[in-house]
Protein backbone atom coordinates (compact mmCIF):
# COMPACT_ATOMS: atom_id res chain seq x y z
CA UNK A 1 85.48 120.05 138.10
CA UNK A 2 82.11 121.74 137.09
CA UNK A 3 81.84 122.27 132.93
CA UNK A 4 81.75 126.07 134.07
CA UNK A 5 84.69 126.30 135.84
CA UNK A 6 86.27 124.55 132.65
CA UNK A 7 85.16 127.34 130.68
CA UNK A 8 85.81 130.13 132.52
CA UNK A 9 89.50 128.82 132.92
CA UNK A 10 89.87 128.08 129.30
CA UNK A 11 88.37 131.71 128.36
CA UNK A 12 90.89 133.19 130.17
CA UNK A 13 93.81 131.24 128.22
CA UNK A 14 91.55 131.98 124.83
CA UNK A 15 93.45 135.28 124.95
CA UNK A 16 96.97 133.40 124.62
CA UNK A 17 95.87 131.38 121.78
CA UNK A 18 94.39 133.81 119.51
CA UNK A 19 91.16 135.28 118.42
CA UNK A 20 88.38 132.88 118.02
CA UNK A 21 87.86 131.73 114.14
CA UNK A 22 85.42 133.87 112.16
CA UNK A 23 81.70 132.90 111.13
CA UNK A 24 82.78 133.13 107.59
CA UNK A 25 85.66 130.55 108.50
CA UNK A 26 83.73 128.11 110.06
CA UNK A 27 80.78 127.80 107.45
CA UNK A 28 83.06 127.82 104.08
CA UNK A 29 83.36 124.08 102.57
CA UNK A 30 86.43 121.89 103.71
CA UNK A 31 87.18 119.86 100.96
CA UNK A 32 90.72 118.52 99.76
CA UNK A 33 91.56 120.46 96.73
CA UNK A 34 90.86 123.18 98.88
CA UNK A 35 93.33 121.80 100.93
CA UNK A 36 95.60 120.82 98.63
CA UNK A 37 96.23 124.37 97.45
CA UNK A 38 96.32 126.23 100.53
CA UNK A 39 99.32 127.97 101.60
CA UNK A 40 103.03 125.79 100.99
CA UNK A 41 104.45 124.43 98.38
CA UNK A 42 102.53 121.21 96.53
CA UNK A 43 103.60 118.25 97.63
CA UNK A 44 104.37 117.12 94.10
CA UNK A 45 106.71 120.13 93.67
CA UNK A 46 108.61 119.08 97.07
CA UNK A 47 109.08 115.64 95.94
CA UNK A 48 110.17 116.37 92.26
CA UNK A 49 112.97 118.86 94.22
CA UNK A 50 113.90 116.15 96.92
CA UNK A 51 114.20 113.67 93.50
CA UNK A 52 116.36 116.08 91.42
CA UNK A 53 118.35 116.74 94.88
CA UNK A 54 118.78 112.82 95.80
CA UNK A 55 119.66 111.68 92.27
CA UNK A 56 122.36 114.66 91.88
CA UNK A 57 123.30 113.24 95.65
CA UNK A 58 123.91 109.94 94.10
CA UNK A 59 125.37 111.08 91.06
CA UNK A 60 128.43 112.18 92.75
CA UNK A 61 128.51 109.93 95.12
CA UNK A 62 128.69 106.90 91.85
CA UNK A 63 131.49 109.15 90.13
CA UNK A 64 133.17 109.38 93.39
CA UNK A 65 133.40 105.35 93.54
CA UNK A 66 133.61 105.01 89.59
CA UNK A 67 137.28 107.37 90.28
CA UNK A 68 138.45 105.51 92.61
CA UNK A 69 137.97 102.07 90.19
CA UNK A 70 139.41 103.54 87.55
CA UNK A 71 142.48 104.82 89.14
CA UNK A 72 142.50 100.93 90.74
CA UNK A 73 141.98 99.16 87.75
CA UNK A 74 142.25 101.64 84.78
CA UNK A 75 139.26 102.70 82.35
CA UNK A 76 138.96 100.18 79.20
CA UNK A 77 140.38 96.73 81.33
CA UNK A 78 138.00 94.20 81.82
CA UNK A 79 139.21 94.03 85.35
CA UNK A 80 137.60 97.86 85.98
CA UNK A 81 134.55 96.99 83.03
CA UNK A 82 133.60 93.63 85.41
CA UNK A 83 134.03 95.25 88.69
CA UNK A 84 132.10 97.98 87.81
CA UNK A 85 129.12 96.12 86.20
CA UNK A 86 129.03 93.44 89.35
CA UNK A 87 129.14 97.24 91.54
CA UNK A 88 126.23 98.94 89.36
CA UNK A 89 124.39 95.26 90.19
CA UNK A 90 124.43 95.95 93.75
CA UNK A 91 124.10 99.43 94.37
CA UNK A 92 120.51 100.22 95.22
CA UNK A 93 118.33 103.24 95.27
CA UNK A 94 115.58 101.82 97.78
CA UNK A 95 114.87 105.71 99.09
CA UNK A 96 114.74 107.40 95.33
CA UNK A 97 112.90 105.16 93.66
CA UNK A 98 110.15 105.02 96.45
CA UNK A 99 109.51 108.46 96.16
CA UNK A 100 109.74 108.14 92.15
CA UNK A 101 106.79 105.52 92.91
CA UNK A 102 105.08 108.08 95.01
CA UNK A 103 105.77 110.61 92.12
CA UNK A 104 104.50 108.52 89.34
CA UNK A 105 101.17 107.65 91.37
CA UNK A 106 99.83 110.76 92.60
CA UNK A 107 101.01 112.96 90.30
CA UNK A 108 98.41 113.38 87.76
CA UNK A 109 95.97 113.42 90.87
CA UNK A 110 97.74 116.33 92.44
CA UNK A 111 97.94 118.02 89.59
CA UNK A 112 94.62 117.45 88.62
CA UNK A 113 96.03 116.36 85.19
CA UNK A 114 93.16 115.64 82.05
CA UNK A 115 92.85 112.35 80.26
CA UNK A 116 93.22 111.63 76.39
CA UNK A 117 90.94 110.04 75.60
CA UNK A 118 92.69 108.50 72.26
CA UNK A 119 95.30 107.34 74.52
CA UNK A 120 93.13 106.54 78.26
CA UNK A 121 96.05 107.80 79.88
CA UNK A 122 97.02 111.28 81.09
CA UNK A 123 97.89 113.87 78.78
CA UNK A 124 101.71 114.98 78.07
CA UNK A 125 103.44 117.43 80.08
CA UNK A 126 105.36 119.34 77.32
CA UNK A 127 105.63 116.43 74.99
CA UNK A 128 106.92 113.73 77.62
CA UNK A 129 105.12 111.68 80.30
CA UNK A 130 105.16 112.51 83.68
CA UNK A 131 106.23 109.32 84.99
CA UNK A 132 109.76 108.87 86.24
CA UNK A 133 112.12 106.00 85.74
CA UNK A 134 113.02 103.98 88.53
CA UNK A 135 116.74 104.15 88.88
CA UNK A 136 118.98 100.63 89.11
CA UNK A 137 122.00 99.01 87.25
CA UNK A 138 121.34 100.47 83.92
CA UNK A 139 121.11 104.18 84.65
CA UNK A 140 124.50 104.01 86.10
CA UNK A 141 125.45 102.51 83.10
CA UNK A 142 124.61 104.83 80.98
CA UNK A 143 125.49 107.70 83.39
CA UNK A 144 129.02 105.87 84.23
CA UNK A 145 129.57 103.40 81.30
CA UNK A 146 131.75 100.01 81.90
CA UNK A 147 134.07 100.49 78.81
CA UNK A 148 134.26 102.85 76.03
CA UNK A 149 131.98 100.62 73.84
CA UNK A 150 129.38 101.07 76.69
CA UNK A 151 129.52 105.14 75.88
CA UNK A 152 128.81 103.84 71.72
């Protein structure tokens, strides 16, 4: 098939796919921040929702199981205080806490975030770090505590 003929067939489907992109268009600077901000939500914003929404996720899905312990065991034995440490040991958060790392690296780069110089580190975000902590045995602990001197 002659170049042409290519052409002339693909002009004819040019009209399906839209008009062609403008001079202005194709001679402004691609760069990433530029890319970065166009159109959408930030990435950083969709992760910090899919975070809040996974951690409320597993929030109920812990008080669920810590419930159904205590109605087993009852709250204050060291039956329901042993079982529930040995579950809080085991339960992992493999899918949070690799977005949390994802969250806690690029962060201050999506957000373009300064550095203090007193410090070397990014500044504060309304008094607090940005960073996240990764979730595990003792933030279920102190979400869902063992025995009432755990809540202390």
């Amino acid at each position: 098939m002659s170049v042409e003929r290519l052409l002339a067939e693909r002009a004819v489907d040019r009209e399906l796919v839209g008009a062609p992109i403008s001079r202005r268009s194709r001679q402004t600077a691609r760069s990433l921040d530029a890319y970065l901000r166009a159109g959408g939500r930030p990435r950083w914003m969709e992760r910090l929702s899919e975070i809040e929404g996974r951690t409320a996720m597993e929030k109920r899905r812990l008080e669920r199981v810590y419930h159904t312990l205590e109605e087993e065991y009852g709250r204050g034995t060291a039956l329901f205080a042993g079982r529930w440490r040995a579950f809080a040991e085991q339960y992992r958060f493999e899918a949070i806490n690799e977005l949390i790392r994802q969250h806690n690296d690029w962060y201050p780069i999506e957000r373009d975030l300064p550095m203090d110089p007193r410090t070397r580190d990014f500044v504060l975000i309304h008094g607090r770090s940005y960073r996240r902590t990764e979730l595990g045995p003792e933030w279920i602990l102190e979400h869902f505590p063992a025995s009432p001197v755990d809540a202390d």
